[in-house]
C-alpha atoms as a PDB file:
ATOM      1  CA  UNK A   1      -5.196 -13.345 -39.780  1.00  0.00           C
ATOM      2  CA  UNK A   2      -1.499 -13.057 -40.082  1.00  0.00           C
ATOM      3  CA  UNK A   3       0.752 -14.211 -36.706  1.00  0.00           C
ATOM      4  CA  UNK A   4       1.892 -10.217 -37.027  1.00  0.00           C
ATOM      5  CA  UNK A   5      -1.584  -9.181 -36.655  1.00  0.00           C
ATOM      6  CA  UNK A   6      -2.250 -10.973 -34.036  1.00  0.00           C
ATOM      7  CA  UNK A   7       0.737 -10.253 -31.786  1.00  0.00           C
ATOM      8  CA  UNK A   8       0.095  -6.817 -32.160  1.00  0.00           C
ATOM      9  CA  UNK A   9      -3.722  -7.077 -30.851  1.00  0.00           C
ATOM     10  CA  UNK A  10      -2.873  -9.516 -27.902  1.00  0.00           C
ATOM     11  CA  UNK A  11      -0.050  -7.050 -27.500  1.00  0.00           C
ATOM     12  CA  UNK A  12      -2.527  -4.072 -26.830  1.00  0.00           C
ATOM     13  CA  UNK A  13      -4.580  -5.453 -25.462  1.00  0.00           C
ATOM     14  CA  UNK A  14      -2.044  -6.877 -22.462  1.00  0.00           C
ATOM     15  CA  UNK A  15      -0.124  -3.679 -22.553  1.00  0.00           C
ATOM     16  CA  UNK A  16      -2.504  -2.062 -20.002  1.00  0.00           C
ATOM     17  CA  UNK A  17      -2.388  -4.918 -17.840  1.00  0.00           C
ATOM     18  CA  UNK A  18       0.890  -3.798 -15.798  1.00  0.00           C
ATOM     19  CA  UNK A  19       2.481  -7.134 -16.845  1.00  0.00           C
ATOM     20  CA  UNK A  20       5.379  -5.866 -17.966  1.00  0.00           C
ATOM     21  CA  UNK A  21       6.084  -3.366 -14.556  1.00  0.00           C
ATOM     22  CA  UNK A  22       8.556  -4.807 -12.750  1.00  0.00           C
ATOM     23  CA  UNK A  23       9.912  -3.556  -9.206  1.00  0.00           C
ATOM     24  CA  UNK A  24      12.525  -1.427  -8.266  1.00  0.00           C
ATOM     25  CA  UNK A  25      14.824  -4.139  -7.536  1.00  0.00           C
ATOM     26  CA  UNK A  26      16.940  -6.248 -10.644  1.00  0.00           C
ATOM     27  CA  UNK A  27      18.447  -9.280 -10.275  1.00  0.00           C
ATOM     28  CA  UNK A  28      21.649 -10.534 -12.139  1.00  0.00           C
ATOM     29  CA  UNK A  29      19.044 -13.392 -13.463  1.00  0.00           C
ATOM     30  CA  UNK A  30      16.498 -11.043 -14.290  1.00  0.00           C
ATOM     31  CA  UNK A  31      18.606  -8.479 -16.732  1.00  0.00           C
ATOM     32  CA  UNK A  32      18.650 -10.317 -19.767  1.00  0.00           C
ATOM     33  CA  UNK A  33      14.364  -9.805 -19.680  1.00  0.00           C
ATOM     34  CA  UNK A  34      14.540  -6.114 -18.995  1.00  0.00           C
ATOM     35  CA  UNK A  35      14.337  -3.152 -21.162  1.00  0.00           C
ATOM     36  CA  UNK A  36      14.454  -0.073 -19.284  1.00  0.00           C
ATOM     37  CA  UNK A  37      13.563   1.473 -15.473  1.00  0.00           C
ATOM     38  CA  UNK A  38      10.527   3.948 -15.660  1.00  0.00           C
ATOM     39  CA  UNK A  39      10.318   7.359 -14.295  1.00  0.00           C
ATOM     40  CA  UNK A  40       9.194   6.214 -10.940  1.00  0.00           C
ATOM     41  CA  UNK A  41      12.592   4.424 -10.797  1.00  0.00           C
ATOM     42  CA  UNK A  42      10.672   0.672 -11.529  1.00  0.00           C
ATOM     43  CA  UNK A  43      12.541  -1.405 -14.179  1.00  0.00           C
ATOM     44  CA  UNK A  44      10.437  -2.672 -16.960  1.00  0.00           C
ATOM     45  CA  UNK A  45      10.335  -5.938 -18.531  1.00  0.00           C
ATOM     46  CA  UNK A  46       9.905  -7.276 -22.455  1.00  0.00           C
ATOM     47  CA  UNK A  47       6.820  -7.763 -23.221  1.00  0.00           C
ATOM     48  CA  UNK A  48       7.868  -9.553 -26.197  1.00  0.00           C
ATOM     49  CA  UNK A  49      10.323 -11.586 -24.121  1.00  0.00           C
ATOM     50  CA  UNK A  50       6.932 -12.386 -22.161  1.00  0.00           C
ATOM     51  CA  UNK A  51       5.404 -13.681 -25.054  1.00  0.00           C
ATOM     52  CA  UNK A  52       7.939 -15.962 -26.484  1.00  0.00           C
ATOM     53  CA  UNK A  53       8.477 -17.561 -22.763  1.00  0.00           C
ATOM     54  CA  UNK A  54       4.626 -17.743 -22.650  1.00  0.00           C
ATOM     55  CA  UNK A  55       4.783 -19.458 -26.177  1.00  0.00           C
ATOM     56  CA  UNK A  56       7.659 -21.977 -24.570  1.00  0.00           C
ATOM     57  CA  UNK A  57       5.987 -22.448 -21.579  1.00  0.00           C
ATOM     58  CA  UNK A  58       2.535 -23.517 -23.201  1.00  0.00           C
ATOM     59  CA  UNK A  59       4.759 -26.171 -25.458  1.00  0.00           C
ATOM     60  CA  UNK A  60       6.228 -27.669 -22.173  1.00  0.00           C
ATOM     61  CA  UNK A  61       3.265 -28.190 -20.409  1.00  0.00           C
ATOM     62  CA  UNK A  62       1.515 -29.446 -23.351  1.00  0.00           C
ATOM     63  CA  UNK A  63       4.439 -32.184 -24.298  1.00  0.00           C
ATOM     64  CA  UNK A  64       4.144 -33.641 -20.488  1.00  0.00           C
ATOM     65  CA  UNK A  65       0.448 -32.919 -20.106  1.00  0.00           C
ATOM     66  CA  UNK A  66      -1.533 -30.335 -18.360  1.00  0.00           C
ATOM     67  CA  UNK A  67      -3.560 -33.474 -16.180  1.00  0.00           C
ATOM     68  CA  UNK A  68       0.555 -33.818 -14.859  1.00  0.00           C
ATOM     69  CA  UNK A  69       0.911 -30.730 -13.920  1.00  0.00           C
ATOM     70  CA  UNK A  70       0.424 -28.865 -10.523  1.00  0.00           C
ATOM     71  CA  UNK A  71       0.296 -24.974 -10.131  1.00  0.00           C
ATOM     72  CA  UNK A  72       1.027 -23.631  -6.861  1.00  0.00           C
ATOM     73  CA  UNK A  73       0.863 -20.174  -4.869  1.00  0.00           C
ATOM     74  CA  UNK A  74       1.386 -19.058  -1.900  1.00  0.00           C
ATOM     75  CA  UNK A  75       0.217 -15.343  -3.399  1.00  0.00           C
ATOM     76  CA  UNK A  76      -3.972 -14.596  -2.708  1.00  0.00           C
ATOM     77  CA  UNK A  77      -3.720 -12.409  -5.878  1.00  0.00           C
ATOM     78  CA  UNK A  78      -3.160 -15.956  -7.967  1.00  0.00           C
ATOM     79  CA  UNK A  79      -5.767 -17.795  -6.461  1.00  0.00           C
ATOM     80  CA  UNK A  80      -8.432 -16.562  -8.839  1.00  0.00           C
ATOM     81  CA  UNK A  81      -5.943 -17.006 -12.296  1.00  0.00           C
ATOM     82  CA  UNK A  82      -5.192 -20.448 -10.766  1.00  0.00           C
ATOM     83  CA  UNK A  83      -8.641 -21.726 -10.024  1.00  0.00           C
ATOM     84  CA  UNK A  84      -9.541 -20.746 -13.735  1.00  0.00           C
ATOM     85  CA  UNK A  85      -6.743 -21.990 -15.036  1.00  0.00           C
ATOM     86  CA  UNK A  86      -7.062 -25.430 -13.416  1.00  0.00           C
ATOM     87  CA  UNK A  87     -10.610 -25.908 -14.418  1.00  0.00           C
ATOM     88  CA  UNK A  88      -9.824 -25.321 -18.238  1.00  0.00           C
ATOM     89  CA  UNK A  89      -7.011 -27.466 -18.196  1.00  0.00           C
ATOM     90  CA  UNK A  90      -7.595 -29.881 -15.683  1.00  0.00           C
ATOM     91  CA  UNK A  91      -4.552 -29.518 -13.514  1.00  0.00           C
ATOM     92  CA  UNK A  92      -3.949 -29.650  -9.768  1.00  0.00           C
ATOM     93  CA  UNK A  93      -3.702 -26.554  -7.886  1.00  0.00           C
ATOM     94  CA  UNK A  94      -1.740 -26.041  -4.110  1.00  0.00           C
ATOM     95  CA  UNK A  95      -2.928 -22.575  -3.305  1.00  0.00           C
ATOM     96  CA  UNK A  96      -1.728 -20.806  -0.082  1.00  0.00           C
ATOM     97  CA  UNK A  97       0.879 -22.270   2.437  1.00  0.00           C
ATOM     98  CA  UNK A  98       2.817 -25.435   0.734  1.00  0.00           C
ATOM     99  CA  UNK A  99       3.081 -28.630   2.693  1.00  0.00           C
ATOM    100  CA  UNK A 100       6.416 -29.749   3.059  1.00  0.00           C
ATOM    101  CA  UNK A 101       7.025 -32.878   1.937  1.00  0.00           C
ATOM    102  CA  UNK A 102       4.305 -32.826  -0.825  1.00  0.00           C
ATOM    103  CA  UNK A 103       6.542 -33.672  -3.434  1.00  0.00           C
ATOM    104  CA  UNK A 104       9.186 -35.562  -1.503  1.00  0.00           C
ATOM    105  CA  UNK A 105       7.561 -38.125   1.162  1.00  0.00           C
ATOM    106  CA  UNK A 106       5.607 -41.009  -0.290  1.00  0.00           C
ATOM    107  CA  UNK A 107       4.436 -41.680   3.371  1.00  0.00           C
ATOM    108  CA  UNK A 108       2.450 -38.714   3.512  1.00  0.00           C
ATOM    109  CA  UNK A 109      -1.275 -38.055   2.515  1.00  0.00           C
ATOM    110  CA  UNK A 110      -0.906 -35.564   0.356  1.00  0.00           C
ATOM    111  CA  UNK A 111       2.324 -36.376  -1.243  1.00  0.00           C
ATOM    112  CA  UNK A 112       1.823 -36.117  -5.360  1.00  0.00           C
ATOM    113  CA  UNK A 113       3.821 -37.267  -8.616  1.00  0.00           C
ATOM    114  CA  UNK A 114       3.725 -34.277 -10.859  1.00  0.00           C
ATOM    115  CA  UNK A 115       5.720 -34.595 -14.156  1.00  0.00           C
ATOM    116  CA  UNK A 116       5.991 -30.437 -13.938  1.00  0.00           C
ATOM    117  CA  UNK A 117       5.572 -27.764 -11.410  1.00  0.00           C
ATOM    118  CA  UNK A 118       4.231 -24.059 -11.971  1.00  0.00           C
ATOM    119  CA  UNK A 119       4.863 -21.230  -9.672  1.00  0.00           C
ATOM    120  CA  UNK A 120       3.831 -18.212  -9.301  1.00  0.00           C
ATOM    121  CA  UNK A 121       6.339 -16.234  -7.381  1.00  0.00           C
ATOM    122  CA  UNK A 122      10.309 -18.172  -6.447  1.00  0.00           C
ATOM    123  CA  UNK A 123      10.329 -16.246  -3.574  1.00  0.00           C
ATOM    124  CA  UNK A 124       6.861 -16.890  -2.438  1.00  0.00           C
ATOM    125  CA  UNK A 125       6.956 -20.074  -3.387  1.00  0.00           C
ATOM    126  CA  UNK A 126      10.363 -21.342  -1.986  1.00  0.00           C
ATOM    127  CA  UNK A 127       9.055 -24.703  -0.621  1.00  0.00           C
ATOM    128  CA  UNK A 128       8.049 -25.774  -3.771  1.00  0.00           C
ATOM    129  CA  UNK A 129      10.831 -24.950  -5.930  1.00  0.00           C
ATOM    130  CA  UNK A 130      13.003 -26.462  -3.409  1.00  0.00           C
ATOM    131  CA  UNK A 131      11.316 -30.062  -3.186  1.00  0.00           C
ATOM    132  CA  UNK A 132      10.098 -30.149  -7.392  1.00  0.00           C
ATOM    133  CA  UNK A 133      14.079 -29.254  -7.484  1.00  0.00           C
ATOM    134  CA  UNK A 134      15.118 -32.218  -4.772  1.00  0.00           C
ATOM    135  CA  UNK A 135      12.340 -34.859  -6.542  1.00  0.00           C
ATOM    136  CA  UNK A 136      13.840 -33.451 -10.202  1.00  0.00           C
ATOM    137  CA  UNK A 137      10.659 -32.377 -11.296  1.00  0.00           C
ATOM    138  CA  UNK A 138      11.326 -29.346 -13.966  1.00  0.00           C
ATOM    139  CA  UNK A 139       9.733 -25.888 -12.866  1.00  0.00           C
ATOM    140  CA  UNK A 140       7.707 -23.197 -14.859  1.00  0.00           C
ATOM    141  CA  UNK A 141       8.005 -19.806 -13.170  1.00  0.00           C
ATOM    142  CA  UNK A 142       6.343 -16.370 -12.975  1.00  0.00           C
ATOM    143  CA  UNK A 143       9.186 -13.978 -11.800  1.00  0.00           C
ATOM    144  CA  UNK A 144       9.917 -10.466 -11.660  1.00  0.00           C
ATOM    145  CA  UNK A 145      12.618  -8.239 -12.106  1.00  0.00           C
ATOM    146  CA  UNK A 146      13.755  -8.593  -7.950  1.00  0.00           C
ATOM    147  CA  UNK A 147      13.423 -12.645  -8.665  1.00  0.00           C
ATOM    148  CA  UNK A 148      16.053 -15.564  -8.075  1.00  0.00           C
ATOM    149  CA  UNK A 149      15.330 -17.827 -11.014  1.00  0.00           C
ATOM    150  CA  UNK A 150      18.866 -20.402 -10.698  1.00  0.00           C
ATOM    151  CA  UNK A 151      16.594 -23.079 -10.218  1.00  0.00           C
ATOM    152  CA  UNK A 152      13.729 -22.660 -12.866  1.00  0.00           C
ATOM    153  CA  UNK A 153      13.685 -24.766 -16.068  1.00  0.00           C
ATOM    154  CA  UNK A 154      11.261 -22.070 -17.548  1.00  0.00           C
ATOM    155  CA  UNK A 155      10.884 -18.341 -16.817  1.00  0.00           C
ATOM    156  CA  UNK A 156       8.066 -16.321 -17.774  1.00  0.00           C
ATOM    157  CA  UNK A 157       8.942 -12.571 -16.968  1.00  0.00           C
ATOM    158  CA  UNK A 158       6.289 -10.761 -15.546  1.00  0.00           C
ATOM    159  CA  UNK A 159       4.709  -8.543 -12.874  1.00  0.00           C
ATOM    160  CA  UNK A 160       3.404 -11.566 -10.352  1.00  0.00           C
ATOM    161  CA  UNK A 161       2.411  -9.193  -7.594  1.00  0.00           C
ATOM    162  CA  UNK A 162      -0.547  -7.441  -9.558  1.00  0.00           C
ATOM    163  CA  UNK A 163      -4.034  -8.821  -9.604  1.00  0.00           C
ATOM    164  CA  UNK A 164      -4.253  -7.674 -13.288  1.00  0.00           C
ATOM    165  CA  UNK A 165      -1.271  -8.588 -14.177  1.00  0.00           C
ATOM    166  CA  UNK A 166      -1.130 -12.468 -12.600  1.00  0.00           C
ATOM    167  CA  UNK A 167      -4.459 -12.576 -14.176  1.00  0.00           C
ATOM    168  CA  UNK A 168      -3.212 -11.557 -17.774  1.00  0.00           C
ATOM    169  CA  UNK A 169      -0.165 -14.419 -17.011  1.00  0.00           C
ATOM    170  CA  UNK A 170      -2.537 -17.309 -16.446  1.00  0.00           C
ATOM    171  CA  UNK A 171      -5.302 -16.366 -18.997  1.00  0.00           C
ATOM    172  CA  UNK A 172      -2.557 -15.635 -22.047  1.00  0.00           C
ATOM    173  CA  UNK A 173      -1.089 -19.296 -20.784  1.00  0.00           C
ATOM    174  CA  UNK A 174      -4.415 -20.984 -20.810  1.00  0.00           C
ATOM    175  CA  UNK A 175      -4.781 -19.424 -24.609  1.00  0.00           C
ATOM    176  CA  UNK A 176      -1.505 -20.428 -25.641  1.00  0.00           C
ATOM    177  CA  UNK A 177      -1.920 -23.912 -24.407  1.00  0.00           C
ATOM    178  CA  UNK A 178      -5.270 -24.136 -25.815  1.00  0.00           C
ATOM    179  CA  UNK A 179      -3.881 -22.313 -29.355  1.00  0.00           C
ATOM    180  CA  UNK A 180      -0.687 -24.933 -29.549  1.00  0.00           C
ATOM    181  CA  UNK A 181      -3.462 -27.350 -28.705  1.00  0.00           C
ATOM    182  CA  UNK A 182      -5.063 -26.706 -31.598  1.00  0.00           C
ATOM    183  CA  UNK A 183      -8.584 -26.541 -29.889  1.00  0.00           C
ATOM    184  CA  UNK A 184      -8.392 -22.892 -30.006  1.00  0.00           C
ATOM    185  CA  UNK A 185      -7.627 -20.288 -33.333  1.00  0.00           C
ATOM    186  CA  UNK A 186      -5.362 -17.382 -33.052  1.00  0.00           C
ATOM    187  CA  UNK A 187      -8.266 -15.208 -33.523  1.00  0.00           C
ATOM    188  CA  UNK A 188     -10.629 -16.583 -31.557  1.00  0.00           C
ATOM    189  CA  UNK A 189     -12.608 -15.444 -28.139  1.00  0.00           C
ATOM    190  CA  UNK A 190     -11.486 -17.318 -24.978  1.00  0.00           C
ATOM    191  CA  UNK A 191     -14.316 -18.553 -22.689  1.00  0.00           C
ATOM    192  CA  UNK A 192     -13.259 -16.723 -20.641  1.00  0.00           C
ATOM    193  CA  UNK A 193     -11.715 -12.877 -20.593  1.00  0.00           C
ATOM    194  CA  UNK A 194      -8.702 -11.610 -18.600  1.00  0.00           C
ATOM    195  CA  UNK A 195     -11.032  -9.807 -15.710  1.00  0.00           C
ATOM    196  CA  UNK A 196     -12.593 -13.197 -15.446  1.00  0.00           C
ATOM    197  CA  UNK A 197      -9.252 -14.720 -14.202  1.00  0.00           C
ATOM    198  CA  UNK A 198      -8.623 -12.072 -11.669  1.00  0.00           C
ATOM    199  CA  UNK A 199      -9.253 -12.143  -8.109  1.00  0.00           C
ATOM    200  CA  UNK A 200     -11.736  -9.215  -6.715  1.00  0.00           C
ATOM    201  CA  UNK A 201     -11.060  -7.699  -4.027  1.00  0.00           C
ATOM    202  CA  UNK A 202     -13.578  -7.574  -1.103  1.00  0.00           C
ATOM    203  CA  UNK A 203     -14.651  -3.966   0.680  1.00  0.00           C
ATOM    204  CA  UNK A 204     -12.968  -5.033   3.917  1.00  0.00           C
ATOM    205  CA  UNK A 205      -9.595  -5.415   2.165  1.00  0.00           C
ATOM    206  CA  UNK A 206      -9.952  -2.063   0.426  1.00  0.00           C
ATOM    207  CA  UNK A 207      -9.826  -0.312   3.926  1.00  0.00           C
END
């Protein structure tokens, strides 16, 4: 199956995902990934853009190692893509509030060496960026079109406040890492599918 193909199926099949829906908010850092503000007034991000940054970011983490890497959020809606993420790869996750000092005092219990950094959110995820940035670790981030992204070495545009859509971030990361990997073929089925990286929602939470 040609690469053309098979942009054009992963495309689709994304598309529905709300990946590319962005907020109503753009950032000087954030134009260059945006194509156009919907009806409702919410700009819209490049899904192609998306892609390629995916395509980058997979190459990254690959060169330094996915067992070096640490993926943190503070979001709940990443804690499912995370968790799924981390067990195909074998990386570290920090879900929820982030220590301080994890990445910058040795004297601590739970202080940790990563060669790289993933985040979910810049905004959300502030501590971390700051002390990856302070210990010069290099930073892979999700960010949307209301994000500050001065400090990130990578930026993958993308919705990160949708269940669907973090979902669709990790799992199309996961393949791409897998794909450049070579453990995985363009065409083939992942383990696991997009809903199965996405956090449900319980009843209480509905109300």
């Amino acid at each position: 199956m040609s690469q053309q193909v098979e942009s054009t199926d992963i495309k689709k099949k994304v598309l529905s995902t709300g990946i590319r829906v962005g907020t109503q908010v753009k950032t000087k850092f954030m134009k260059p990934f945006i194509t156009k503000a919907s009806p409702e007034g919410l700009y819209m991000l490049d899904l192609d853009i998306t892609l390629e940054k995916i395509k980058t970011a997979a190459k990254f983490i690959n060169r330094l190692g996915t067992d070096k890497l640490i993926v943190c959020s503070g979001r709940q809606y990443a804690n499912t893509p995370i968790e799924k993420f981390c067990e195909m790869l074998d990386s570290k996750k920090l879900l929820g509030r982030f220590l301080p000092g994890t990445l910058t005092n040795p004297s601590l219990p739970y202080y940790i060496e990563p060669k790289l950094v993933l985040i979910s959110d810049p905004q959300v995820d502030e501590q971390a960026v700051i002390e990856a940035t302070n210990a010069g670790i290099p930073i892979i981030g999700i960010s949307n079109t209301d994000n500050i992204t001065s400090k990130l070495d990578v930026v993958i545009p993308a919705n990160n406040r949708g269940r669907k859509a973090l979902a669709t971030v990790y799992w199309l990361l996961v393949r791409q890492i897998l794909i450049e990997r070579g453990e995985l073929k363009e065409e083939d089925p992942m383990k696991y599918e997009i809903d199965d990286f996405e956090t449900k929602i319980t009843e209480e939470e509905i109300e």
